[in-house]
C-alpha atoms as a PDB file:
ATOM      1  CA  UNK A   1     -12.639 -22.768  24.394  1.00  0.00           C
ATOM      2  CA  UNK A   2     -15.557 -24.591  23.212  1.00  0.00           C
ATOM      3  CA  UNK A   3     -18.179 -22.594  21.434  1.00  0.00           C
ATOM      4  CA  UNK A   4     -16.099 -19.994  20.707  1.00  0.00           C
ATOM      5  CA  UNK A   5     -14.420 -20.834  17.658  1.00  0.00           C
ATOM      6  CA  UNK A   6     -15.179 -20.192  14.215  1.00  0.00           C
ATOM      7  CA  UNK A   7     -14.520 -21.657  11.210  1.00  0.00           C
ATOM      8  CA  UNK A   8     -12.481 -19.418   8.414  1.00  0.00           C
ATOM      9  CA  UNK A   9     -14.077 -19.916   4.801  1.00  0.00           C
ATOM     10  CA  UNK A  10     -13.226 -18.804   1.457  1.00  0.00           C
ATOM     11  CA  UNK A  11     -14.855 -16.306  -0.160  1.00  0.00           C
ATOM     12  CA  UNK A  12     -14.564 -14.205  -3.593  1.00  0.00           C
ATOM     13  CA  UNK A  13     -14.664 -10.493  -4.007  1.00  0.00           C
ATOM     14  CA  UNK A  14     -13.056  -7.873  -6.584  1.00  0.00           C
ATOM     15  CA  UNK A  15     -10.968  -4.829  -4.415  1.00  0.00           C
ATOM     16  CA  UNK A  16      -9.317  -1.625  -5.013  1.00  0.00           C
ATOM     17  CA  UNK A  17      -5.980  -1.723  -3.312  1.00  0.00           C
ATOM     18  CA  UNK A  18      -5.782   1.188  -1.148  1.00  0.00           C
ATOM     19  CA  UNK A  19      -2.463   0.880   1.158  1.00  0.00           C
ATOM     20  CA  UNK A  20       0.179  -1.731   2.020  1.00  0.00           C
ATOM     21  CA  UNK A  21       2.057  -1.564   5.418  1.00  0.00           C
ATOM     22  CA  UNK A  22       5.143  -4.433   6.126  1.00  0.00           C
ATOM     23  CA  UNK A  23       4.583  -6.573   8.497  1.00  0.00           C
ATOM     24  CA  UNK A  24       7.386  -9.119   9.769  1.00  0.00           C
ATOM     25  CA  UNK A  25      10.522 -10.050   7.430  1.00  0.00           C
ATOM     26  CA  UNK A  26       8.108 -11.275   4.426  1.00  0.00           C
ATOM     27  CA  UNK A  27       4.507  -9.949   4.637  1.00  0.00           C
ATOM     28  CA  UNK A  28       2.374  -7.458   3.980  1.00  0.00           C
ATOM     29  CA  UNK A  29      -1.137  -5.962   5.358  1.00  0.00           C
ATOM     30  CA  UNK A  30      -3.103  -4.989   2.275  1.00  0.00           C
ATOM     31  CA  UNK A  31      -5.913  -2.281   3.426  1.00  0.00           C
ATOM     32  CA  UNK A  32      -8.632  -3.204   0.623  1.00  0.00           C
ATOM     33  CA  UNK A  33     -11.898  -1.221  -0.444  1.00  0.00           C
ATOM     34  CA  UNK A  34     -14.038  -4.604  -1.906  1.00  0.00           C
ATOM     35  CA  UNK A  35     -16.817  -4.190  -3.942  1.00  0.00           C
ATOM     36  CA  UNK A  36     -19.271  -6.210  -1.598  1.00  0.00           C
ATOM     37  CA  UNK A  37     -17.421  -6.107   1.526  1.00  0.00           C
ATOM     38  CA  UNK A  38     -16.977  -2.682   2.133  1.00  0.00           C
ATOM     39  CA  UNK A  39     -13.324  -2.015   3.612  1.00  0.00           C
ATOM     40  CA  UNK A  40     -11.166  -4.762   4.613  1.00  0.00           C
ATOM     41  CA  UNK A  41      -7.556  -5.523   5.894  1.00  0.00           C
ATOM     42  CA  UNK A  42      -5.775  -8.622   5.284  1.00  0.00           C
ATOM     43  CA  UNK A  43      -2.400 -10.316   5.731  1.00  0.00           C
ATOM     44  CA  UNK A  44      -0.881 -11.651   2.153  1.00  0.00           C
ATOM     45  CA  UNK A  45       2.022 -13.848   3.618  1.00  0.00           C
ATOM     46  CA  UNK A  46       5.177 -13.406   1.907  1.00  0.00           C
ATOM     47  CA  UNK A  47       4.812 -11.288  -1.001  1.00  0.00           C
ATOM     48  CA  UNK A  48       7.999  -9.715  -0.156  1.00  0.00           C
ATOM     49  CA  UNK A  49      10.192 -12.582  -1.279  1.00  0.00           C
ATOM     50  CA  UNK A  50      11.206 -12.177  -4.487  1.00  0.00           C
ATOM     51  CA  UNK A  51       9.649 -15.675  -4.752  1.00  0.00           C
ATOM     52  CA  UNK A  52       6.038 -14.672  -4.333  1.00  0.00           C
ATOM     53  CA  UNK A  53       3.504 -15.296  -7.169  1.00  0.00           C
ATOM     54  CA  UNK A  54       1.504 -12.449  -6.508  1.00  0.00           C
ATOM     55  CA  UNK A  55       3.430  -9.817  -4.500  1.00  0.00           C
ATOM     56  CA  UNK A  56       2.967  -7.123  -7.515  1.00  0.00           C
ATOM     57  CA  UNK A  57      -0.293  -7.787  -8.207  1.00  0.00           C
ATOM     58  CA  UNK A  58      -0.886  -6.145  -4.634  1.00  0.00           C
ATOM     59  CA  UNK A  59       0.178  -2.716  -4.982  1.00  0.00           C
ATOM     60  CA  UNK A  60      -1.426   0.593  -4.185  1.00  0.00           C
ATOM     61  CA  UNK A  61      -4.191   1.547  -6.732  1.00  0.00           C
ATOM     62  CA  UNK A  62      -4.774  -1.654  -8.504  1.00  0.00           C
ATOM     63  CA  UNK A  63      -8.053  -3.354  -9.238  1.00  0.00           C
ATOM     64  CA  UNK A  64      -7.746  -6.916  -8.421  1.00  0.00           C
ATOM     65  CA  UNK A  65      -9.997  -9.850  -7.897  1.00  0.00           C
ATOM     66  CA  UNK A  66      -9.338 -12.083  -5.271  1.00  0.00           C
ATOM     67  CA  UNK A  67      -9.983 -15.004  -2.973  1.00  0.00           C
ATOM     68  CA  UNK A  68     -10.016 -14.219   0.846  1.00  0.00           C
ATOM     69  CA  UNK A  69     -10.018 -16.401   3.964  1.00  0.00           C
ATOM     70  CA  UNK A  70     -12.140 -15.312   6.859  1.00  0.00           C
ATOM     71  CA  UNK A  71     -15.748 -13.903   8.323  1.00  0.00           C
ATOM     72  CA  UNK A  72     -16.924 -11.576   5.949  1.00  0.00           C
ATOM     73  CA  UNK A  73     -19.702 -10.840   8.855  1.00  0.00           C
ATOM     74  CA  UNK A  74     -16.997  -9.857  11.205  1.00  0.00           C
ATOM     75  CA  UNK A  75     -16.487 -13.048  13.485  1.00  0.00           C
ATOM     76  CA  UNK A  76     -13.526 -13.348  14.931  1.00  0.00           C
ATOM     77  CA  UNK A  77     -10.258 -11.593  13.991  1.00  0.00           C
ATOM     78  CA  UNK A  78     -10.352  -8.309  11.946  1.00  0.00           C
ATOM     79  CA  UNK A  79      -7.615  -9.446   9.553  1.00  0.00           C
ATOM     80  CA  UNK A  80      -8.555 -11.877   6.613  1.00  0.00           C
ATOM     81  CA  UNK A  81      -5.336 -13.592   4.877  1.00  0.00           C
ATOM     82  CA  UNK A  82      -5.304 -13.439   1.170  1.00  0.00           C
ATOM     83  CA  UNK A  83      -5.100 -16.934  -0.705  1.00  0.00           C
ATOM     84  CA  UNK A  84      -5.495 -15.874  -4.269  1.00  0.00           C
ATOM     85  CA  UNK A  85      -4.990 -13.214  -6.345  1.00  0.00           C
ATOM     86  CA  UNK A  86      -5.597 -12.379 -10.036  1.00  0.00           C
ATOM     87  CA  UNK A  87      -5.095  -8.538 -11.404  1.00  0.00           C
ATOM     88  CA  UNK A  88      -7.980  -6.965 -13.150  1.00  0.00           C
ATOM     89  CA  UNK A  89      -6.095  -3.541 -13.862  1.00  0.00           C
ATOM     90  CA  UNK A  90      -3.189  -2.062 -12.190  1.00  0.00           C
ATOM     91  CA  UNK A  91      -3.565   1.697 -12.773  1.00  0.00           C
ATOM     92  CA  UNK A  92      -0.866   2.093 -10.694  1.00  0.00           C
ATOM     93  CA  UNK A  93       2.207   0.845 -12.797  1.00  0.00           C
ATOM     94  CA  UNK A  94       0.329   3.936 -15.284  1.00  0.00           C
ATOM     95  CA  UNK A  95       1.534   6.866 -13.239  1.00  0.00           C
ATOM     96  CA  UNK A  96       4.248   5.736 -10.748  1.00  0.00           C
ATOM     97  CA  UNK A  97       6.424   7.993 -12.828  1.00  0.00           C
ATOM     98  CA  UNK A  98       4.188  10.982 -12.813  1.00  0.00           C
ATOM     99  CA  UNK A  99       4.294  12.365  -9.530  1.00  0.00           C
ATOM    100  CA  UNK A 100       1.229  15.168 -10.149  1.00  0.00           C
ATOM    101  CA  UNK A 101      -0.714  11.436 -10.389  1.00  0.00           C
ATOM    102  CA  UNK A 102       0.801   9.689  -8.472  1.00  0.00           C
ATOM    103  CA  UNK A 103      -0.061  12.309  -5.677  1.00  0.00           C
ATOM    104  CA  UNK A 104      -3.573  12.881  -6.798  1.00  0.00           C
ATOM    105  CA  UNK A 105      -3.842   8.949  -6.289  1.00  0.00           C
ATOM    106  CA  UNK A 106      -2.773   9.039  -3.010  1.00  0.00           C
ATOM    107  CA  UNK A 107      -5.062  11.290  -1.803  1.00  0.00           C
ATOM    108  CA  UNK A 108      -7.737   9.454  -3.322  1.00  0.00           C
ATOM    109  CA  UNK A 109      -6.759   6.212  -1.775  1.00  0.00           C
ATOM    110  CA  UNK A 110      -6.444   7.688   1.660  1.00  0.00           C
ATOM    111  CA  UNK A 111      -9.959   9.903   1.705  1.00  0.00           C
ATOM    112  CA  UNK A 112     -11.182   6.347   0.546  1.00  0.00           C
ATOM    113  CA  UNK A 113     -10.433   5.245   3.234  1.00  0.00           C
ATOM    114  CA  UNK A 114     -10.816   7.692   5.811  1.00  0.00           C
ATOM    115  CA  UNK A 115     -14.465   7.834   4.626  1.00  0.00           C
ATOM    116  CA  UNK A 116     -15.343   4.126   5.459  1.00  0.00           C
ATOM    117  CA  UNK A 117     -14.438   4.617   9.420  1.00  0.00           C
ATOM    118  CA  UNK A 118     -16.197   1.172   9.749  1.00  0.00           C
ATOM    119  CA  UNK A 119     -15.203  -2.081   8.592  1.00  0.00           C
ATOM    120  CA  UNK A 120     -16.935  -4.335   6.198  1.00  0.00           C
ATOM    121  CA  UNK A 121     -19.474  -1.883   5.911  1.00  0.00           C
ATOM    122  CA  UNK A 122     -20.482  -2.159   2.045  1.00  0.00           C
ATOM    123  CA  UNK A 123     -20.210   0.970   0.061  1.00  0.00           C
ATOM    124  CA  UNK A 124     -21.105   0.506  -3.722  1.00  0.00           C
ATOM    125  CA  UNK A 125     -21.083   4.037  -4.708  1.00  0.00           C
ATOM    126  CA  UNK A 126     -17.345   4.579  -3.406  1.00  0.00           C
ATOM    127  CA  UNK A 127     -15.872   1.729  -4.686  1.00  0.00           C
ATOM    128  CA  UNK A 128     -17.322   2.466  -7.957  1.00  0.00           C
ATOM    129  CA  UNK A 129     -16.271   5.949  -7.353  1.00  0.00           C
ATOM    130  CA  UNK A 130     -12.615   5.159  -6.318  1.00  0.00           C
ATOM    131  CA  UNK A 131     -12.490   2.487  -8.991  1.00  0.00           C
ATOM    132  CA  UNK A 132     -13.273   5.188 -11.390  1.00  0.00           C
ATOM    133  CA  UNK A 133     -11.021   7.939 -10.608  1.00  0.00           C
ATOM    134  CA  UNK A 134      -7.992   5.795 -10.440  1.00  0.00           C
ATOM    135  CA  UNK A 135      -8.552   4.574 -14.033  1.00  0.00           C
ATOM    136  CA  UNK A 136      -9.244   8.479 -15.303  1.00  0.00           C
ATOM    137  CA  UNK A 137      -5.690   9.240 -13.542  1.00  0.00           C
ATOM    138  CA  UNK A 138      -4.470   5.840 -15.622  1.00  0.00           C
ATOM    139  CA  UNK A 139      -5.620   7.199 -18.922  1.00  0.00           C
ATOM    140  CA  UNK A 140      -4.381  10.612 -18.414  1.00  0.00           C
ATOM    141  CA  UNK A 141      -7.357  12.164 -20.062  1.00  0.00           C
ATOM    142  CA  UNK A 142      -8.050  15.029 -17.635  1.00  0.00           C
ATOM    143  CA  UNK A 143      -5.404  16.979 -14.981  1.00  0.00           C
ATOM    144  CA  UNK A 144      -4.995  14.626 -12.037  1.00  0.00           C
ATOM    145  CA  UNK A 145      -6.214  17.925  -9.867  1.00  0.00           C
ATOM    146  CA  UNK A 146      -8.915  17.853 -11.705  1.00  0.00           C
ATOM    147  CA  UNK A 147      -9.551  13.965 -11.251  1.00  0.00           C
ATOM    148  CA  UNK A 148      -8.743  14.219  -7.784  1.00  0.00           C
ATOM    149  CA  UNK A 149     -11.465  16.949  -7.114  1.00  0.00           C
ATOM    150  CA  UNK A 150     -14.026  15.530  -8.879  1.00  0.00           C
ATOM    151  CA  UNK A 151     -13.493  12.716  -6.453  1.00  0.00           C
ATOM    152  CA  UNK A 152     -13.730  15.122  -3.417  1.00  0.00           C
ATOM    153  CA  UNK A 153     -16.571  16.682  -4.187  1.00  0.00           C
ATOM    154  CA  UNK A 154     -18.535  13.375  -5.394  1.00  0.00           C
ATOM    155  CA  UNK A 155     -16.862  11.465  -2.376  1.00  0.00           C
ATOM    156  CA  UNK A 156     -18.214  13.788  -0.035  1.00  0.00           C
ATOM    157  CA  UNK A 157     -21.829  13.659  -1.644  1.00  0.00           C
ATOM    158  CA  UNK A 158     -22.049  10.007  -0.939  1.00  0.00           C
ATOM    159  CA  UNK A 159     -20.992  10.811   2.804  1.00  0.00           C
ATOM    160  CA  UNK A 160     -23.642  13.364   2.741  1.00  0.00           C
ATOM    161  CA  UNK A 161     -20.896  16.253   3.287  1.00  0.00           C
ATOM    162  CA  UNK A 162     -22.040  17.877  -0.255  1.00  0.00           C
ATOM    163  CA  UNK A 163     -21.756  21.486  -0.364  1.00  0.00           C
ATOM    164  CA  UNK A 164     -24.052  24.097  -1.742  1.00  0.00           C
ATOM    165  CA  UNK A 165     -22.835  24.965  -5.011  1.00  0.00           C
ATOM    166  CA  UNK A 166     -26.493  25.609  -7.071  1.00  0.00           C
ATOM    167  CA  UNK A 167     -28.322  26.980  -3.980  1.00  0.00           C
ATOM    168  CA  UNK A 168     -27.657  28.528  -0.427  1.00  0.00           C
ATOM    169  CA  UNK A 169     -27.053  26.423   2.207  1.00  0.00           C
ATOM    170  CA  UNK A 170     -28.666  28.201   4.760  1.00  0.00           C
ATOM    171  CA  UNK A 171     -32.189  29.342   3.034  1.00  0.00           C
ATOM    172  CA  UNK A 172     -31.934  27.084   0.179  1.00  0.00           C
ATOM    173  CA  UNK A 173     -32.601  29.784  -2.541  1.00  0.00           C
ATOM    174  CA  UNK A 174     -31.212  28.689  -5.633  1.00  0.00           C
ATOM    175  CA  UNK A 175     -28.912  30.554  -7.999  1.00  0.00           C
ATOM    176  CA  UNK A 176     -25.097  30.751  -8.090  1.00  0.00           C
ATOM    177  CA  UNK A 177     -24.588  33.483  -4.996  1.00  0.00           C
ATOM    178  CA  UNK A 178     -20.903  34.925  -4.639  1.00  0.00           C
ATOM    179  CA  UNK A 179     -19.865  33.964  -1.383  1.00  0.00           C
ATOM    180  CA  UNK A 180     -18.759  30.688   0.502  1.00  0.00           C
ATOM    181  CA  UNK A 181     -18.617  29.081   3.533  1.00  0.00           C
ATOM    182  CA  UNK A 182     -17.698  26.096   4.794  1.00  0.00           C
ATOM    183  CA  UNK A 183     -19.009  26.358   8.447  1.00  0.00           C
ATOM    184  CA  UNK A 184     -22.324  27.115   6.445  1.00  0.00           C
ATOM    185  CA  UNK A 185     -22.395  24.249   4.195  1.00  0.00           C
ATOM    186  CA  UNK A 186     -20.851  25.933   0.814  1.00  0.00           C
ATOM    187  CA  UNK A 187     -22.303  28.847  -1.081  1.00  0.00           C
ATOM    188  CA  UNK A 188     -24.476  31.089   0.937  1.00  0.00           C
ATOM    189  CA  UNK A 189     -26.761  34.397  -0.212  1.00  0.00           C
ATOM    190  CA  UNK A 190     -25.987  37.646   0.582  1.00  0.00           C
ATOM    191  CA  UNK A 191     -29.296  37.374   3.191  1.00  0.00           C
ATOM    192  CA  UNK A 192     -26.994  34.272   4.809  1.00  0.00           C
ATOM    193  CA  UNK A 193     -23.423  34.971   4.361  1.00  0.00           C
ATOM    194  CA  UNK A 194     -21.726  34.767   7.852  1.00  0.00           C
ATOM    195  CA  UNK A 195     -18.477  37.034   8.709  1.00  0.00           C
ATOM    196  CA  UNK A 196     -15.464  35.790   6.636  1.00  0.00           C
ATOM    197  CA  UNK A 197     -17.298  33.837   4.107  1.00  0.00           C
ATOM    198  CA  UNK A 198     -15.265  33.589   0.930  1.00  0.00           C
ATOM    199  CA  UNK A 199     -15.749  35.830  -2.365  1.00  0.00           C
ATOM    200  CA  UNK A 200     -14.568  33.282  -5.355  1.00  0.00           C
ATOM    201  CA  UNK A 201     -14.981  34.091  -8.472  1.00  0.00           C
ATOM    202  CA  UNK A 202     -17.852  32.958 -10.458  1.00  0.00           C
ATOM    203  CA  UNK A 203     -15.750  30.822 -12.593  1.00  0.00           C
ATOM    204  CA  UNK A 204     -14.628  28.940  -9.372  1.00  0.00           C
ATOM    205  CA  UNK A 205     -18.007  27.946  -8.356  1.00  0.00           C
ATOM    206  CA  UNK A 206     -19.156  27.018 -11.881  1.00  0.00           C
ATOM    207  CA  UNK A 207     -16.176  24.684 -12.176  1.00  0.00           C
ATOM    208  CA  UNK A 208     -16.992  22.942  -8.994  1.00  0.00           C
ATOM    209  CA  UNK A 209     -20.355  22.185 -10.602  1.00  0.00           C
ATOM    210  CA  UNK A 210     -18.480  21.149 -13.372  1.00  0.00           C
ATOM    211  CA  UNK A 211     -16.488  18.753 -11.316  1.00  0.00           C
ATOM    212  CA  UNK A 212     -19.870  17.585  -8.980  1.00  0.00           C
ATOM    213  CA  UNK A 213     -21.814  16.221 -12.276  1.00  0.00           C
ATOM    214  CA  UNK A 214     -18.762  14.971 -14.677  1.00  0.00           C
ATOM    215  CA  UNK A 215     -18.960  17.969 -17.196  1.00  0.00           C
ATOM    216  CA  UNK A 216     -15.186  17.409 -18.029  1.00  0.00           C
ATOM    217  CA  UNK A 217     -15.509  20.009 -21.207  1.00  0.00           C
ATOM    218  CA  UNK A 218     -16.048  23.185 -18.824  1.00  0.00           C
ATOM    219  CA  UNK A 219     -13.588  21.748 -16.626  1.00  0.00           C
ATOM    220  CA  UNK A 220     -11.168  21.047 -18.781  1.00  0.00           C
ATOM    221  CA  UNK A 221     -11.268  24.759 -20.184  1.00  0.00           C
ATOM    222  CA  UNK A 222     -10.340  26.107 -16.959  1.00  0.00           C
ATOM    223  CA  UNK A 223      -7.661  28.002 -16.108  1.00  0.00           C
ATOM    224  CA  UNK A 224      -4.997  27.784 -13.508  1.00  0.00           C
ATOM    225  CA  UNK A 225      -6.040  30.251 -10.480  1.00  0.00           C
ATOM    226  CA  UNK A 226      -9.396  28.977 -10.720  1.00  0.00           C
ATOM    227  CA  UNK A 227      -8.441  25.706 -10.215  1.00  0.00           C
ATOM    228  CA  UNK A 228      -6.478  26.555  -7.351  1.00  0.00           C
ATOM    229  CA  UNK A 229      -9.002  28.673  -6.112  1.00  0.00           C
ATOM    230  CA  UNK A 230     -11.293  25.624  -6.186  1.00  0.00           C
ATOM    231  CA  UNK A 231      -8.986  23.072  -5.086  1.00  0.00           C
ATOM    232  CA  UNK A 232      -8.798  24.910  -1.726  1.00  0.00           C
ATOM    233  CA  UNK A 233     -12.448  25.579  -1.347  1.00  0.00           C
ATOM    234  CA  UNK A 234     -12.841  21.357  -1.532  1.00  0.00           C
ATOM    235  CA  UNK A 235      -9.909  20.626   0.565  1.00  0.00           C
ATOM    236  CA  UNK A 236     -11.424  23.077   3.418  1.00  0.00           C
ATOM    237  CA  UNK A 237     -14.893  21.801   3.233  1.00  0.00           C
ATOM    238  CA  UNK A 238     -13.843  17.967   2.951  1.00  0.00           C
ATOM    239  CA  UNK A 239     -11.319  18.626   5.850  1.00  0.00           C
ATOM    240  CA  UNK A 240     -13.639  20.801   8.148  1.00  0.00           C
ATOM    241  CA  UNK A 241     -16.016  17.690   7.895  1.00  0.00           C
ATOM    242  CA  UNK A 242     -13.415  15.028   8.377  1.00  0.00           C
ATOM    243  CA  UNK A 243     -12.075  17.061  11.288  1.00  0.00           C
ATOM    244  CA  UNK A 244      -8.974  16.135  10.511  1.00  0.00           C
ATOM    245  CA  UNK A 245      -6.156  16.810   8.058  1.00  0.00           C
ATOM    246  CA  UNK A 246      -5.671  14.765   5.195  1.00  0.00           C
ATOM    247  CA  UNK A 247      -1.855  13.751   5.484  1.00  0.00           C
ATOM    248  CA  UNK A 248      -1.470  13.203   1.711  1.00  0.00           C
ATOM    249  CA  UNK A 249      -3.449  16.404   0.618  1.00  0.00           C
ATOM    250  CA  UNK A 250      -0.499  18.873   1.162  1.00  0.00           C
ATOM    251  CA  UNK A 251       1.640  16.854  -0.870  1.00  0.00           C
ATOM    252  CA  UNK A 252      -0.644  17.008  -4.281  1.00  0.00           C
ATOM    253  CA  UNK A 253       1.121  18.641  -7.277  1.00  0.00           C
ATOM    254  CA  UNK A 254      -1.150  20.737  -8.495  1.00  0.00           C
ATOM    255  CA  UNK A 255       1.517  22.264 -11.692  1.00  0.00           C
ATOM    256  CA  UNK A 256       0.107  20.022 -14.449  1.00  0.00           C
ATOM    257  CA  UNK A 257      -1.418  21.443 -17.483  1.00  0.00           C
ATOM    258  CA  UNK A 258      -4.605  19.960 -19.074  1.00  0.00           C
END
């Protein structure tokens, strides 16, 4: 129809690679968290044949730069095609074989993208974010639990989900207090705590600070039940905000030493 067209153009933009789905016999749709484009879909056309030129540069958890066909602004069709590709780093090939990682990254991937509903919104802070926790997983530096809630908790604080951790989050008077709740917004005074608040341990709290402001040296000192105890406090509060379960979440290894 006249008018209604639109021409697609190229345009440049550097992406983490967050999920691949088949499509047809030879193709793939990439879901892609771009730098300046916020979260985008698009088709790469036969990267399945062993033929392709740039079918494993388009893996899960790579950073890649790459050339794109389509309306960034969101004129017509949803799906952008992908003409070029060139791989910055793929942290993936780094931990396929490590399945604690390989989980942790998975997780990561899918909260990344379950926390830009909308798409080609632009969100610098989580692709920085993402970009960075997938290369700590890479380098194996730190527990990929440990990587993975760091991500959670600063993930949420871009969404504006943060919990309390420093203060209460009902009354706002600071200190560490020794009780938690989600439904409240994360730790909570003893003039605030609600019926069937959680009691963790001191240690647990001061390791989600930890995790919240990069102070890998306490974090990495931790011991086991506390990060458990923590990893379950940031998987309730991120779900209970997301209303909805993460799928890949459950399937995290969490047996890894430091």
């Amino acid at each position: 129809m006249p008018g209604s067209g639109y021409r697609r153009h190229l345009y440049r933009d550097d992406a983490v690679v967050l999920r691949v789905q088949k499509l047809g016999e030879s193709d793939r749709i990439i879901t892609l968290l771009t730098r300046r484009h916020g979260r985008l879909r698009a088709v790469a056309r036969g990267v399945r044949r062993t033929t392709s030129r740039f079918g494993a540069r388009l893996e899960p958890f790579g950073h890649i730069d790459l050339q794109l066909a389509g309306s960034p602004e969101g004129v017509g069709s949803s799906l952008h095609s992908v003409s070029q590709v060139e791989a910055v780093a793929l942290y993936g090939k780094d931990f396929l074989g490590d399945y604690p990682r390989y989980t942790a990254a998975s997780a990561i991937a899918e909260t990344a993208e379950r926390l830009t509903p909308v798409e080609r919104e632009p969100s610098l802070r989580l692709f920085q974010l993402t970009l960075g926790a997938l290369k700590a997983l890479a380098k194996g530096e730190h527990a990929g639990s440990l990587v993975l809630d760091a991500y959670l908790l600063r993930g949420m604080a871009v969404a504006g989900w943060a919990p309390a951790i420093t203060e209460c989050a009902v009354c706002g008077t600071p200190g560490q207090h020794g009780a938690f709740s989600v439904p409240a917004g994360g730790a909570v005074c003893p003039d605030c705590r609600p019926p069937g608040a959680a009691h963790p341990s001191p240690a647990t709290i001061g390791l989600m600070s930890a995790l919240t402001v990069g102070d890998w040296a306490v974090a990495d000192a931790s011991e086991a039940p506390v990060r458990r105890e923590c990893s379950g406090l940031v998987a309730a509060h991120l779900q209970w905000h997301m209303e909805r379960a993460l799928r890949s979440l459950p399937l995290v290894d969490r047996r890894e030493n430091p």
